[in-house]
C-alpha atoms as a PDB file:
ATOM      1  CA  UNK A   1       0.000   0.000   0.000  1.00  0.00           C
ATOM      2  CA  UNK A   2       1.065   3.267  -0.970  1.00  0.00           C
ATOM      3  CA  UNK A   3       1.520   6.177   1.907  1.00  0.00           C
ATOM      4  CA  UNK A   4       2.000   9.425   0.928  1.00  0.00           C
ATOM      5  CA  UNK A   5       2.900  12.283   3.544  1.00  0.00           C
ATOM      6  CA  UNK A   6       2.193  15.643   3.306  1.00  0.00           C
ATOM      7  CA  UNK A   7       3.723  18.409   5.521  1.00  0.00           C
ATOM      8  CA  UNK A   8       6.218  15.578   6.931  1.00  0.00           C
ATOM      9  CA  UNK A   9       9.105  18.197   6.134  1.00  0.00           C
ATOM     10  CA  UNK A  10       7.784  20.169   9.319  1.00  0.00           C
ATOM     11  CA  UNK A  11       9.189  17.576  11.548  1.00  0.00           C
ATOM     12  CA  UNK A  12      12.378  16.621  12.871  1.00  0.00           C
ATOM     13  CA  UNK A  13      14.096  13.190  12.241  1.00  0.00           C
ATOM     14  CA  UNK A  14      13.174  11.801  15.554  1.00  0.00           C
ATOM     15  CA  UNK A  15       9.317  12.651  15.397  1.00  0.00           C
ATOM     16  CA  UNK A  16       9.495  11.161  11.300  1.00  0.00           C
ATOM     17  CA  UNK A  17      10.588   7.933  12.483  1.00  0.00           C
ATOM     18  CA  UNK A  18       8.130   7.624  14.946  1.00  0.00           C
ATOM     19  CA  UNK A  19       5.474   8.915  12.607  1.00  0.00           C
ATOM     20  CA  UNK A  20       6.660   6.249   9.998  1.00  0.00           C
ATOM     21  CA  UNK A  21       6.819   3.442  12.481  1.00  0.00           C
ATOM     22  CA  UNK A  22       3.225   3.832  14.372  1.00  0.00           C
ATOM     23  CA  UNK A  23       1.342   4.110  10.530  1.00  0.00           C
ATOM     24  CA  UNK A  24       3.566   1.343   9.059  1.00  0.00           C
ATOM     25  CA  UNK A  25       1.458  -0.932  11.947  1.00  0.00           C
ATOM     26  CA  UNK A  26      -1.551  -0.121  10.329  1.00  0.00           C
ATOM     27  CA  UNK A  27      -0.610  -1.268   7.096  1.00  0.00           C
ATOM     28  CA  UNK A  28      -1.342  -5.026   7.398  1.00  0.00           C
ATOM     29  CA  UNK A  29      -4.825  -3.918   8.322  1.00  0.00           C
ATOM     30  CA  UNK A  30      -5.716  -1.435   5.894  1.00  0.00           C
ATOM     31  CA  UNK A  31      -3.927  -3.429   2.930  1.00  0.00           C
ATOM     32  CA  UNK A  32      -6.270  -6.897   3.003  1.00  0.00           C
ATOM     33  CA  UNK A  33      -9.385  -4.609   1.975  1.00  0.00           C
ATOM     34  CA  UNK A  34      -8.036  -4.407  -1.687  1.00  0.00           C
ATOM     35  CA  UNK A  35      -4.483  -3.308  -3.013  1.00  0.00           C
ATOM     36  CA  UNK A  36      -5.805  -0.098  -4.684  1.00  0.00           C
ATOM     37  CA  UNK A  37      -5.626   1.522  -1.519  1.00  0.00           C
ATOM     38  CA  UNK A  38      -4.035   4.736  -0.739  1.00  0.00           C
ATOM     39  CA  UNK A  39      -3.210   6.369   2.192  1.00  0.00           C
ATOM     40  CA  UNK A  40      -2.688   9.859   2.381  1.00  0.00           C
ATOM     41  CA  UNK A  41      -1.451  11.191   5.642  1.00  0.00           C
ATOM     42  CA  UNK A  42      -1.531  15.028   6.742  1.00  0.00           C
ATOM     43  CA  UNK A  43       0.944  16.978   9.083  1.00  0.00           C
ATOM     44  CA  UNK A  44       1.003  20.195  10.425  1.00  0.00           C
ATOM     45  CA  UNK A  45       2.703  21.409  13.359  1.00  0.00           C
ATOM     46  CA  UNK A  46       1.339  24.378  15.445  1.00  0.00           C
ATOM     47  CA  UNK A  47       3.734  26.031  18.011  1.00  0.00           C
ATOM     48  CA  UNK A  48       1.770  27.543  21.082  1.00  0.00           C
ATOM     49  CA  UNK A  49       5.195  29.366  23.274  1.00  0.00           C
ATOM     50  CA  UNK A  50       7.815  26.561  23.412  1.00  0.00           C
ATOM     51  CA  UNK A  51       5.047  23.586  23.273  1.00  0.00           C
ATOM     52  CA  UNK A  52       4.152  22.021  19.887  1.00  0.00           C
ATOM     53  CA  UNK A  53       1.040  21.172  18.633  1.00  0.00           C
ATOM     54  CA  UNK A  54       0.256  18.506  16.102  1.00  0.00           C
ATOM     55  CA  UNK A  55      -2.659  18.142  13.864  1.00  0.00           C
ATOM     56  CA  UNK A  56      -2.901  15.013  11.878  1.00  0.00           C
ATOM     57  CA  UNK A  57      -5.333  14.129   9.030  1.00  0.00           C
ATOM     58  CA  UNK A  58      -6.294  10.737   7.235  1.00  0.00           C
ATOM     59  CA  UNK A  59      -7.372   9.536   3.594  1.00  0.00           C
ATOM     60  CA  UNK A  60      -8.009   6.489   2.872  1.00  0.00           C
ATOM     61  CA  UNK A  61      -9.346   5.997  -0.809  1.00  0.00           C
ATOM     62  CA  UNK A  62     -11.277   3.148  -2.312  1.00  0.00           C
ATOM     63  CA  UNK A  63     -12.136   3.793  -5.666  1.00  0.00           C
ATOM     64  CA  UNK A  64     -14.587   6.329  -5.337  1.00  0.00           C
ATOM     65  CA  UNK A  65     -15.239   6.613  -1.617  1.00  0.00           C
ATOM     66  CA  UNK A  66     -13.001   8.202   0.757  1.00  0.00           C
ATOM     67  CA  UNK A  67     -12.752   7.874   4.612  1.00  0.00           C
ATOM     68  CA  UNK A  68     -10.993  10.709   6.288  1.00  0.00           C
ATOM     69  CA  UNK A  69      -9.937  10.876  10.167  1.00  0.00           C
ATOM     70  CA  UNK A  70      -8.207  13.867  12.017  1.00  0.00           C
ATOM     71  CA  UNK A  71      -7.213  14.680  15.540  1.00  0.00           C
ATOM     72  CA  UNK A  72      -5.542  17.437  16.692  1.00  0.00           C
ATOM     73  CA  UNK A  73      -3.185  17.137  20.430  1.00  0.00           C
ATOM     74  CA  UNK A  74       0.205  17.028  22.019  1.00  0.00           C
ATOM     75  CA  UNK A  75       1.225  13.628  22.041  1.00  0.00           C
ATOM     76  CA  UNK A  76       2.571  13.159  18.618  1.00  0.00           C
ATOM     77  CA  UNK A  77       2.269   8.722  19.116  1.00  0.00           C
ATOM     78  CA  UNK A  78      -0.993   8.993  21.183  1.00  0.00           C
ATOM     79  CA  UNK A  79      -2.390  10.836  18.200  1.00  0.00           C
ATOM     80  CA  UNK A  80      -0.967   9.405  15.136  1.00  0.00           C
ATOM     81  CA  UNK A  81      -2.756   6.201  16.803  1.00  0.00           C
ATOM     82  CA  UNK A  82      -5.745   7.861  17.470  1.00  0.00           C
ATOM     83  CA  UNK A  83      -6.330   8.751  13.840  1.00  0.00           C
ATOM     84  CA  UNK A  84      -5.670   5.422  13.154  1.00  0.00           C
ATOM     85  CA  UNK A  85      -7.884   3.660  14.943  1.00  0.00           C
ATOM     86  CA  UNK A  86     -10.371   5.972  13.978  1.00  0.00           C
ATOM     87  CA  UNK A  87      -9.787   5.019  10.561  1.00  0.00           C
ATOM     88  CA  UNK A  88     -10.069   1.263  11.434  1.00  0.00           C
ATOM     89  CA  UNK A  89     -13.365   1.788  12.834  1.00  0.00           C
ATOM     90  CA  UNK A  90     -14.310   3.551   9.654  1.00  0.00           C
ATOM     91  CA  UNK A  91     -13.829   0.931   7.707  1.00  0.00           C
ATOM     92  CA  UNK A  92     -15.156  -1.563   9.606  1.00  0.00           C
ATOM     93  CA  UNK A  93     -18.390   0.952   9.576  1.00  0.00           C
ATOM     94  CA  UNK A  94     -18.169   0.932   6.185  1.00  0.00           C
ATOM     95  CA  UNK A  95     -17.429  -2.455   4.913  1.00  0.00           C
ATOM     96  CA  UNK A  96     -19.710  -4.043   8.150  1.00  0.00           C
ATOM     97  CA  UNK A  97     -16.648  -6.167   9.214  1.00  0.00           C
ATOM     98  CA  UNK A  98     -17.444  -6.981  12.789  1.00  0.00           C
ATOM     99  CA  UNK A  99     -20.187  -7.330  15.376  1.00  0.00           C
ATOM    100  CA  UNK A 100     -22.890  -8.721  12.951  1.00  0.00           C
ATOM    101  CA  UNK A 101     -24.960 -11.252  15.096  1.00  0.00           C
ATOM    102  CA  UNK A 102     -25.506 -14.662  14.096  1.00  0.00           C
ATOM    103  CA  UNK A 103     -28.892 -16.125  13.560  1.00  0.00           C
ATOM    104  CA  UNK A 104     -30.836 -17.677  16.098  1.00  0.00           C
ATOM    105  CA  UNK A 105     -32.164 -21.670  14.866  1.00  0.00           C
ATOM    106  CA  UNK A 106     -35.568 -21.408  13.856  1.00  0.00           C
ATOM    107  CA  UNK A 107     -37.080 -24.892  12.895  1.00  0.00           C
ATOM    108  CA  UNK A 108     -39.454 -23.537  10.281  1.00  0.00           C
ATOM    109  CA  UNK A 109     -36.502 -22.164   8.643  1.00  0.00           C
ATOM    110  CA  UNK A 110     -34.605 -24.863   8.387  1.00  0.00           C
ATOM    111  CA  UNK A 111     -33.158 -26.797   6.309  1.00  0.00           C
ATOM    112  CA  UNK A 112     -35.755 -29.466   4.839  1.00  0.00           C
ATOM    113  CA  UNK A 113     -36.656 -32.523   7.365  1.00  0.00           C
ATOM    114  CA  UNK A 114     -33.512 -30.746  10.079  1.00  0.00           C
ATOM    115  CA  UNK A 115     -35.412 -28.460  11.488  1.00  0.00           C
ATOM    116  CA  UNK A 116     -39.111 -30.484  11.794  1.00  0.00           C
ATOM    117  CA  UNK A 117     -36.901 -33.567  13.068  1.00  0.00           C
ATOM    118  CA  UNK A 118     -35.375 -30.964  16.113  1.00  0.00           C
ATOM    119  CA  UNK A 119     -39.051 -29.346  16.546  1.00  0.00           C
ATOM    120  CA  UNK A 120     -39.912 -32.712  17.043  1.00  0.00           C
ATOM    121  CA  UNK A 121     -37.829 -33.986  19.337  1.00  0.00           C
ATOM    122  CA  UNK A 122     -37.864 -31.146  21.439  1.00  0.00           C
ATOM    123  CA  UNK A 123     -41.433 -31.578  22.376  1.00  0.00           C
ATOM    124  CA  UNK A 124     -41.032 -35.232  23.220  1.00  0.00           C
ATOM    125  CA  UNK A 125     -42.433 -36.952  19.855  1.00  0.00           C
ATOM    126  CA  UNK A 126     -40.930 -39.724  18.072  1.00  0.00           C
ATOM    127  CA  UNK A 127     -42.335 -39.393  14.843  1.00  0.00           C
ATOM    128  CA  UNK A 128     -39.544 -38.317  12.268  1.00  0.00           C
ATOM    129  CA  UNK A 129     -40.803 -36.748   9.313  1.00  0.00           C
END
């Protein structure tokens, strides 16, 4: 999968390589959806007095659609995880991944003579259909 960063220039080596590192864990995620994807990643870096402030921004395209992610903070790892995991959850929103409940047995929806033969047995008969 192909990342591209934008604004990365505005950081120092250090806070690259840890930028490079926390994303590149993502990237066995994101890449089994399809190999068309790319990642575009954001940076900008906001000093307030002698503190820095980092803004980070995620897009992830598939084709047509688009799922984006930001978060704004201090903590240059805390957030570059934040965005994303918020990412992760997008797609999983997206492409209904997880959390989908299984059916329950019904025996009138079963398959033909399984689910009478259960139904039947259940209530104490003997008589197989």
């Amino acid at each position: 999968m192909a990342v591209s960063y934008v604004g990365l220039n505005s950081l120092d080596g250090i806070d690259r390589e840890r930028l490079k590192k926390v994303v590149s864990k993502y990237n066995s995620d994101i890449r089994r959806f399809g190999a068309k994807n790319n990642l575009k990643f954001h940076v900008k870096v906001h000093e307030v007095g002698s503190k820095v402030r980092y803004s980070f921004r995620a897009h992830l395209n598939f084709g047509k659609e688009t799922l984006t992610s930001e978060v704004e903070g201090w903590d240059l790892r805390k957030n570059v995880n934040s965005v994303m995991k918020k990412l992760m959850t997008a797609i999983e929103h997206k492409f209904h991944l997880e959390g989908q409940k299984q059916e329950k047995f019904h025996p009138k929806k079963g398959k033909d003579g399984f689910g009478k033969r259960v139904k039947l047995k259940l209530k104490g008969l003997v008589k197989f259909i």
